[in-house]
Protein backbone atom coordinates (compact mmCIF):
# COMPACT_ATOMS: atom_id res chain seq x y z
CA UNK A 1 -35.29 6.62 -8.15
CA UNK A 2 -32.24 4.48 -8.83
CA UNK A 3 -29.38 3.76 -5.90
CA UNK A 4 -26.62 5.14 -8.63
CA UNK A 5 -22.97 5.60 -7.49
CA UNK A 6 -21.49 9.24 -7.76
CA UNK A 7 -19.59 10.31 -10.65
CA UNK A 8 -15.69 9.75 -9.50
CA UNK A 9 -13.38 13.23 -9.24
CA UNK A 10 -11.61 14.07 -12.12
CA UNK A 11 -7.64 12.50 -11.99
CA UNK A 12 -6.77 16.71 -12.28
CA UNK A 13 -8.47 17.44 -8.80
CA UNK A 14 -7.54 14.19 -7.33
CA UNK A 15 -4.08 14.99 -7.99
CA UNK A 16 -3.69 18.57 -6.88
CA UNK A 17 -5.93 17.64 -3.68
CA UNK A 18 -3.26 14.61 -2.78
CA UNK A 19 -0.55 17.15 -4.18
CA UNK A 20 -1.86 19.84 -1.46
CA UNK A 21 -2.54 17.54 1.24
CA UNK A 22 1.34 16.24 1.01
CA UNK A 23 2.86 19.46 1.06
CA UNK A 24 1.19 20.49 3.92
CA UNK A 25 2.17 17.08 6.10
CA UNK A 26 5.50 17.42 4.65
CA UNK A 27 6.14 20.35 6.02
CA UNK A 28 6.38 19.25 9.44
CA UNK A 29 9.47 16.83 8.31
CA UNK A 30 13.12 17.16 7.16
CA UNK A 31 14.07 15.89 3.64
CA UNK A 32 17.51 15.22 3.03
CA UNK A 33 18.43 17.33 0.16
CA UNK A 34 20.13 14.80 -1.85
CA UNK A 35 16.50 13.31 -2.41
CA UNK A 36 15.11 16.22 -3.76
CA UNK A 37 16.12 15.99 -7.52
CA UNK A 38 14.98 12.90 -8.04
CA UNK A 39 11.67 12.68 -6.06
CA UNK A 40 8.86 11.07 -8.54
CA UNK A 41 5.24 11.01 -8.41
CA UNK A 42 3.53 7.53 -8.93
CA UNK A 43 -0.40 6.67 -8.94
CA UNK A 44 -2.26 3.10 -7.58
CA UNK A 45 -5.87 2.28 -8.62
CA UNK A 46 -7.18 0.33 -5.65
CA UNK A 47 -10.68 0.24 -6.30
CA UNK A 48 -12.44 3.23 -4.90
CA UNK A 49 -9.35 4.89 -3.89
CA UNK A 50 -6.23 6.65 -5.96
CA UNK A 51 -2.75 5.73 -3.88
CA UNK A 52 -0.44 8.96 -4.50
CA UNK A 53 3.53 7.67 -3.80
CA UNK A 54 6.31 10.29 -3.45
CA UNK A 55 9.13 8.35 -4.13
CA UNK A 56 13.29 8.31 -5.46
CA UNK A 57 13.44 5.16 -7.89
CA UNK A 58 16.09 2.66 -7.29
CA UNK A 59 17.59 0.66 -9.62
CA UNK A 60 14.69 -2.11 -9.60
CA UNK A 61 11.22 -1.37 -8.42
CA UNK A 62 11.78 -2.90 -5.23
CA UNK A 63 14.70 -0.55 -4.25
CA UNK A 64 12.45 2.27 -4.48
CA UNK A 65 12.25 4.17 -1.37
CA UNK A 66 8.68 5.96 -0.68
CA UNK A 67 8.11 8.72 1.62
CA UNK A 68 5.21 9.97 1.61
CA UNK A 69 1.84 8.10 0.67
CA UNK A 70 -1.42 9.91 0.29
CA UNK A 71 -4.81 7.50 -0.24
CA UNK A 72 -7.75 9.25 -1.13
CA UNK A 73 -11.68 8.34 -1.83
CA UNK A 74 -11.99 8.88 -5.72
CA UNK A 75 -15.71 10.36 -4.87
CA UNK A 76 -15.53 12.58 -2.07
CA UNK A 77 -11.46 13.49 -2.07
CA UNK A 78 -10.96 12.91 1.56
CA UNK A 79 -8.12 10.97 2.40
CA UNK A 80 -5.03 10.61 4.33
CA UNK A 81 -1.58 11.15 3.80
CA UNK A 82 1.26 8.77 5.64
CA UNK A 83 5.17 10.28 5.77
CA UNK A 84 7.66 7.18 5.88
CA UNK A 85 11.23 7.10 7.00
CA UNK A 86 11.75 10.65 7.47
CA UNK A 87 12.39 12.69 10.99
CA UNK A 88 10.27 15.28 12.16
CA UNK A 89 12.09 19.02 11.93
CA UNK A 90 13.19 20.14 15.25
């Protein structure tokens, strides 16, 4: 019997996992409505793990300013998701 790796998630179920997973922490935190319209979805390969950025775009890359950041395995869909720079509702 060979030691073979799992077959990796489909991108479709990675994506609506990381998509649920956000909403849910979200909702614990205020977003300034002014961000709304322009909030964009970006994906990082690192390795075994998709990197799911909620994001506005600035006028370079580097101005970007990320919010939310979800990191899941690409075999078993766990992962975490990490809010950045906003407040928590009160």
């Amino acid at each position: 019997m060979r030691n073979e790796k799992p077959r990796p998630l489909s991108s479709e179920h990675l994506e609506e996992r990381a998509r649920t997973m956000t909403l849910k922490e979200l909702e614990r935190y205020a977003i300034p409505e002014e961000l709304r319209p322009d909030l964009t979805l970006g994906i990082q390969f690192e390795g075994d793990f998709r990197v799911y950025e909620l994001y506005v775009p600035g006028k370079r890359p580097s101005d970007a300013r990320v919010i939310s950041r979800a990191r899941l395995n690409i075999y078993s869909g766990e992962g975490v998701v990490e809010v950045i720079g906003l407040s928590l509702k009160s």
